[in-house]
Protein backbone atom coordinates (compact mmCIF):
# COMPACT_ATOMS: atom_id res chain seq x y z
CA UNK A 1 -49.04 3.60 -36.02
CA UNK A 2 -47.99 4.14 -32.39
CA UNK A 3 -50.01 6.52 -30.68
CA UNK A 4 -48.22 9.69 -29.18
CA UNK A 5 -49.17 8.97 -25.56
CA UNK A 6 -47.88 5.39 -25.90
CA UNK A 7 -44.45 7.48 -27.50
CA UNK A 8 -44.60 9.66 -24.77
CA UNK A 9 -44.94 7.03 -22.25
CA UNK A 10 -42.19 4.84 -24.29
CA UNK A 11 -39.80 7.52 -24.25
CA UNK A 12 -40.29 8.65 -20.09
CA UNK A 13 -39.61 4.92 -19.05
CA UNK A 14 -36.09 4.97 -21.52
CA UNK A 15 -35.25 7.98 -19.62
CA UNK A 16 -35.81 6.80 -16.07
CA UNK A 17 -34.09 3.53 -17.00
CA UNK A 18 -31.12 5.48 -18.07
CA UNK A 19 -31.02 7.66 -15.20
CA UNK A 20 -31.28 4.41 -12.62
CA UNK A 21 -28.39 2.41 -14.80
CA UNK A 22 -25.90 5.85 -14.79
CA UNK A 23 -27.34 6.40 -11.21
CA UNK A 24 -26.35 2.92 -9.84
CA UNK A 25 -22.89 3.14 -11.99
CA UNK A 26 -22.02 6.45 -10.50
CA UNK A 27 -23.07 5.80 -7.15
CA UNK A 28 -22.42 2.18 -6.15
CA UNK A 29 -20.04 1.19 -3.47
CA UNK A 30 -16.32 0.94 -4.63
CA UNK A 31 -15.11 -2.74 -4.21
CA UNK A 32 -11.70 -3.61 -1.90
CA UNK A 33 -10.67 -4.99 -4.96
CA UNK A 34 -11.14 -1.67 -6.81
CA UNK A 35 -9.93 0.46 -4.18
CA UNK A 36 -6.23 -1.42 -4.07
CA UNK A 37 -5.44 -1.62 -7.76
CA UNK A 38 -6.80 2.14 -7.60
CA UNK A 39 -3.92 1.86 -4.56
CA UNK A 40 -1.47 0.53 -6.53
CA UNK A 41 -1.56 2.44 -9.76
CA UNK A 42 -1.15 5.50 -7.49
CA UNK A 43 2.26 4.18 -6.15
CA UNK A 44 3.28 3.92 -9.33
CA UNK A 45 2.21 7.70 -10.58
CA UNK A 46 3.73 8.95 -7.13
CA UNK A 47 0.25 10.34 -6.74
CA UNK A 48 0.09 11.36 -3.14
CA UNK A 49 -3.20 12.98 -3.04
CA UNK A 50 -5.12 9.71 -4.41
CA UNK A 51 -3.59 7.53 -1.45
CA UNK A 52 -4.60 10.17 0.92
CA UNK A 53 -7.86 9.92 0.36
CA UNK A 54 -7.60 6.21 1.59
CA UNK A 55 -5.76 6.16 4.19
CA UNK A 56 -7.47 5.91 7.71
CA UNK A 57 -7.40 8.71 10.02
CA UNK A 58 -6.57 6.88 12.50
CA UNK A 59 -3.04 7.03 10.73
CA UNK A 60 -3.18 10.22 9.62
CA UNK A 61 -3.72 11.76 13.58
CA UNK A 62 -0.49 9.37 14.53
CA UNK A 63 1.73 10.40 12.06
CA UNK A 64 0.38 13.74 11.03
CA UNK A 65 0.18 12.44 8.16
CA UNK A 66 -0.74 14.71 5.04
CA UNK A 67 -0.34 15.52 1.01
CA UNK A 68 2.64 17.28 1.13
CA UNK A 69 4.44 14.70 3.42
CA UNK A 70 3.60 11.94 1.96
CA UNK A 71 4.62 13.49 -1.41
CA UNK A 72 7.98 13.93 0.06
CA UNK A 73 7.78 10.08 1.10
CA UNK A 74 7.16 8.70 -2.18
CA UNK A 75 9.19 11.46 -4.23
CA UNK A 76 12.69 11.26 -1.95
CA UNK A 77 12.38 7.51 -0.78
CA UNK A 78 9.59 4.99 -2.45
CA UNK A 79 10.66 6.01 -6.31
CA UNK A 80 14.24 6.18 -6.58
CA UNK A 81 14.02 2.55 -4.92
CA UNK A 82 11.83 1.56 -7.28
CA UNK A 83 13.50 2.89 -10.57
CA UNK A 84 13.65 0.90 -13.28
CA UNK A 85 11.77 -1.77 -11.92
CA UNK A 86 8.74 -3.12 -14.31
CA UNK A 87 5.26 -4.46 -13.21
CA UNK A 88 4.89 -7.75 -13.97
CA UNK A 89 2.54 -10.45 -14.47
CA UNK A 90 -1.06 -9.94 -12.72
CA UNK A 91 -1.95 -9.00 -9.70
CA UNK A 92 -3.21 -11.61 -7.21
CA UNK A 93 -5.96 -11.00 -4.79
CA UNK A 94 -6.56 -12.61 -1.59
CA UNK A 95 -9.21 -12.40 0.76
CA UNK A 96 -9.10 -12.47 4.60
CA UNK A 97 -11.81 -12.44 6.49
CA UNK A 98 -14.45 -12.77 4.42
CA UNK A 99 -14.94 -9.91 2.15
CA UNK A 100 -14.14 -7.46 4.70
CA UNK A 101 -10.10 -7.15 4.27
CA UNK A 102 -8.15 -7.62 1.18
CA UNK A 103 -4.47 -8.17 0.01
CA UNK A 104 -3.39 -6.96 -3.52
CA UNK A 105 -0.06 -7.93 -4.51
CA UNK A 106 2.10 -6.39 -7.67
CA UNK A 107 5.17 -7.74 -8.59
CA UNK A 108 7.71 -5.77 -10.15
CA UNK A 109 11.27 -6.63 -11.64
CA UNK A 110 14.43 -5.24 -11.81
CA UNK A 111 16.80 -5.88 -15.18
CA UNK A 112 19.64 -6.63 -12.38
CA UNK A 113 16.96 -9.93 -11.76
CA UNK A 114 15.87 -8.27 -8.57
CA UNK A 115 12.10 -8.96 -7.63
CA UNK A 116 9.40 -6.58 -5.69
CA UNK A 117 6.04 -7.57 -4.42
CA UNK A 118 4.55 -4.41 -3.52
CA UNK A 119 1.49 -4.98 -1.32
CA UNK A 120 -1.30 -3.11 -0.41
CA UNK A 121 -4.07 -3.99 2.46
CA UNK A 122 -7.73 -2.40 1.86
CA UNK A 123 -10.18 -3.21 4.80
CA UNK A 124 -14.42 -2.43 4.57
CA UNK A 125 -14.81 1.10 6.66
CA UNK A 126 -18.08 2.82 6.86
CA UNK A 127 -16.63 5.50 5.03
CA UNK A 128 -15.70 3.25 2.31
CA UNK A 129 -12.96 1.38 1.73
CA UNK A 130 -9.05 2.02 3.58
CA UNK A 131 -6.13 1.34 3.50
CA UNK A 132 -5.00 -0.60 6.63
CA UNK A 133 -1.45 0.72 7.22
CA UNK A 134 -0.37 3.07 4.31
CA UNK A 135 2.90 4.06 5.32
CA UNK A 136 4.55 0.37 6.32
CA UNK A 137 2.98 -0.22 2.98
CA UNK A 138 5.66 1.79 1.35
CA UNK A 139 8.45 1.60 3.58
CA UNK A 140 8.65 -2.16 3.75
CA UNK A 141 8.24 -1.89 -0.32
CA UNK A 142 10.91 0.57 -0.64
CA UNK A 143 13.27 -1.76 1.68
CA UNK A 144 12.56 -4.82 -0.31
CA UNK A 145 13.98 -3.21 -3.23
CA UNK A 146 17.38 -2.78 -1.84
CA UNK A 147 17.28 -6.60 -0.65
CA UNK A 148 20.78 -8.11 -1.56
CA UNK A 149 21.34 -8.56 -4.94
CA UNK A 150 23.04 -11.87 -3.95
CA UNK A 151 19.69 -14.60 -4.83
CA UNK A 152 21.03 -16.26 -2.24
CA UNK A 153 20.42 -13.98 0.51
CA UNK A 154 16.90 -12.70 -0.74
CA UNK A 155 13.45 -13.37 1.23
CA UNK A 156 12.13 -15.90 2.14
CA UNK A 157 15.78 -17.23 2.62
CA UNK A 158 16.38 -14.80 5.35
CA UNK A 159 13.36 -13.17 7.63
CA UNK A 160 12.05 -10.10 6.49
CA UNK A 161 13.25 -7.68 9.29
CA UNK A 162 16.55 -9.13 9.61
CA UNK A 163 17.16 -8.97 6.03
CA UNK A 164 15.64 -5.47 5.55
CA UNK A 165 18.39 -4.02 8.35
CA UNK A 166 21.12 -2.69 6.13
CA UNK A 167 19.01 -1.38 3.58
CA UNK A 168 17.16 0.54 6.37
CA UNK A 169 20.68 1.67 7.77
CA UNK A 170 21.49 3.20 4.65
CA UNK A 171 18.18 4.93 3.84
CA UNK A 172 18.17 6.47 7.45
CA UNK A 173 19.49 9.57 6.67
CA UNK A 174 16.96 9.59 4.06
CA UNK A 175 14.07 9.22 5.92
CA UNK A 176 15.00 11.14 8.91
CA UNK A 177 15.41 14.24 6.43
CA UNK A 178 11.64 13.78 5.60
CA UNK A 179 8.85 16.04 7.32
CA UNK A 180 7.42 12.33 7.96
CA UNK A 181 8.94 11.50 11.33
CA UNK A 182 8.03 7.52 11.06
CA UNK A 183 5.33 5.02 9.70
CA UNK A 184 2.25 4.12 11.31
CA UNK A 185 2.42 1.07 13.86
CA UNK A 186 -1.02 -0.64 14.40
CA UNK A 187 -0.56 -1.39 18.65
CA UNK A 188 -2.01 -4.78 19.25
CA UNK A 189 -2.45 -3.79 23.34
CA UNK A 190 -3.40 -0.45 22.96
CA UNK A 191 -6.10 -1.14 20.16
CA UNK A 192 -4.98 2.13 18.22
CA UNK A 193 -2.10 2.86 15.82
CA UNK A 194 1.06 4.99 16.74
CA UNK A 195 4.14 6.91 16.07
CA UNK A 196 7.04 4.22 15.27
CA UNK A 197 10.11 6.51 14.59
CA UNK A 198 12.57 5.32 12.16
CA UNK A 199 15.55 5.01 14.10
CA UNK A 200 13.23 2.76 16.79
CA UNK A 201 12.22 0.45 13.87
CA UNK A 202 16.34 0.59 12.83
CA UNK A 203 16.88 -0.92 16.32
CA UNK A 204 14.20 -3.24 16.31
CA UNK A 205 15.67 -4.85 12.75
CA UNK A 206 19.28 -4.74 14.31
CA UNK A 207 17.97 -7.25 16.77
CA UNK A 208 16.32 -9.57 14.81
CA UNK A 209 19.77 -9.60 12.53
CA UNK A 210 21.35 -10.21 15.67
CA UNK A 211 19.18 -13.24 16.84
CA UNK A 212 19.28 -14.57 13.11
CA UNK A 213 23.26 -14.53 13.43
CA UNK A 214 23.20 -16.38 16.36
CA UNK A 215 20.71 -18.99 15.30
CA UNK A 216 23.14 -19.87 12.46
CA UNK A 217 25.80 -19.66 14.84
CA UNK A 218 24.22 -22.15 16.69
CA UNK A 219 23.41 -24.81 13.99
């Protein structure tokens, strides 16, 4: 028969072992991994205040980013672009830089045949993990899902800014009607992320359609 001290003594290490397991489940660091599906299911809910929690504030400051605007983003421009479209397959991972940045890809189809990768870019912070650039994120997801519907003349067929020009022309009134005045731009030379105002991005694809037509021209 086990002697009550021994029970005693049985019963206190059970309890501290269950406290360190719930302790270490509770507490441990969220993987990139974890953090971008977490991402990703929250573009599909349209839940603003999850992705706000991950993006950097380096992006917030430039774009003043904040729940209510980036509810207005996803309700008035991401969604209706990406209605009807289905998730499919599973997502694919890939790793840059070690563990310390990650790429999570979702693909999602249209019954017209039309395909979407949205993509999401989690980086290591010391606050956890972050989004790297929230906003292009969902604009250049949103775009993608107004890509011709002629397969001919979808990605990688034709360069991603040229090809994303007419569907930004058309969602300009959109997206200058937001209280979000652009998307945040990581600046190479300046080291920082900025402003980049829709209409300045509108030119910018305009050009690249422009040098595209005269490549072709040129062949």
């Amino acid at each position: 028969m086990i002697s009550r001290p021994i029970a005693i003594a049985g019963v206190v290490v059970f309890v501290l072992f269950a406290a360190v397991m719930a302790y270490r489940l509770l507490f441990r660091a969220e993987t990139l991994e974890e953090a971008a599906a977490k991402c990703l299911d929250a573009l599909e809910r349209g839940d603003a205040a999850t992705l706000l929690r991950y993006a950097t504030e380096q992006e917030k400051q430039a774009t003043g980013l904040d729940e209510s605007k980036l509810d207005a983003f996803l309700r008035r421009f991401y969604q209706p672009r990406l209605d009807e479209f289905e998730a499919r397959g599973a997502d694919e991972v890939n790793h840059l830089d070690s563990t310390q940045r990650l790429y999570l890809d979702r693909t999602y189809v249209h019954p017209d045949g039309r395909e979407v990768v949205v993509s999401v870019a989690v980086t290591a912070t010391d606050d956890g993990p972050k989004l790297e650039h929230l906003t292009q994120d969902i604009l250049f997801s949103g775009l993608q899902a107004d890509w011709s519907r002629d397969p001919k003349q979808r990605p990688p067929a034709v360069p991603g800014m040229a090809a994303s020009y007419e569907p930004m022309k058309d969602a300009l009134t959109v997206l200058e009607a937001l209280p979000l005045q652009g998307y945040g731009m990581w600046d190479r030379e300046a080291g920082t992320m900025r402003l980049r105002r829709w209409r300045e991005l509108l030119g910018s694809m305009e050009r690249a359609k422009a040098l595209v037509a005269q490549s072709q021209a040129g062949q």
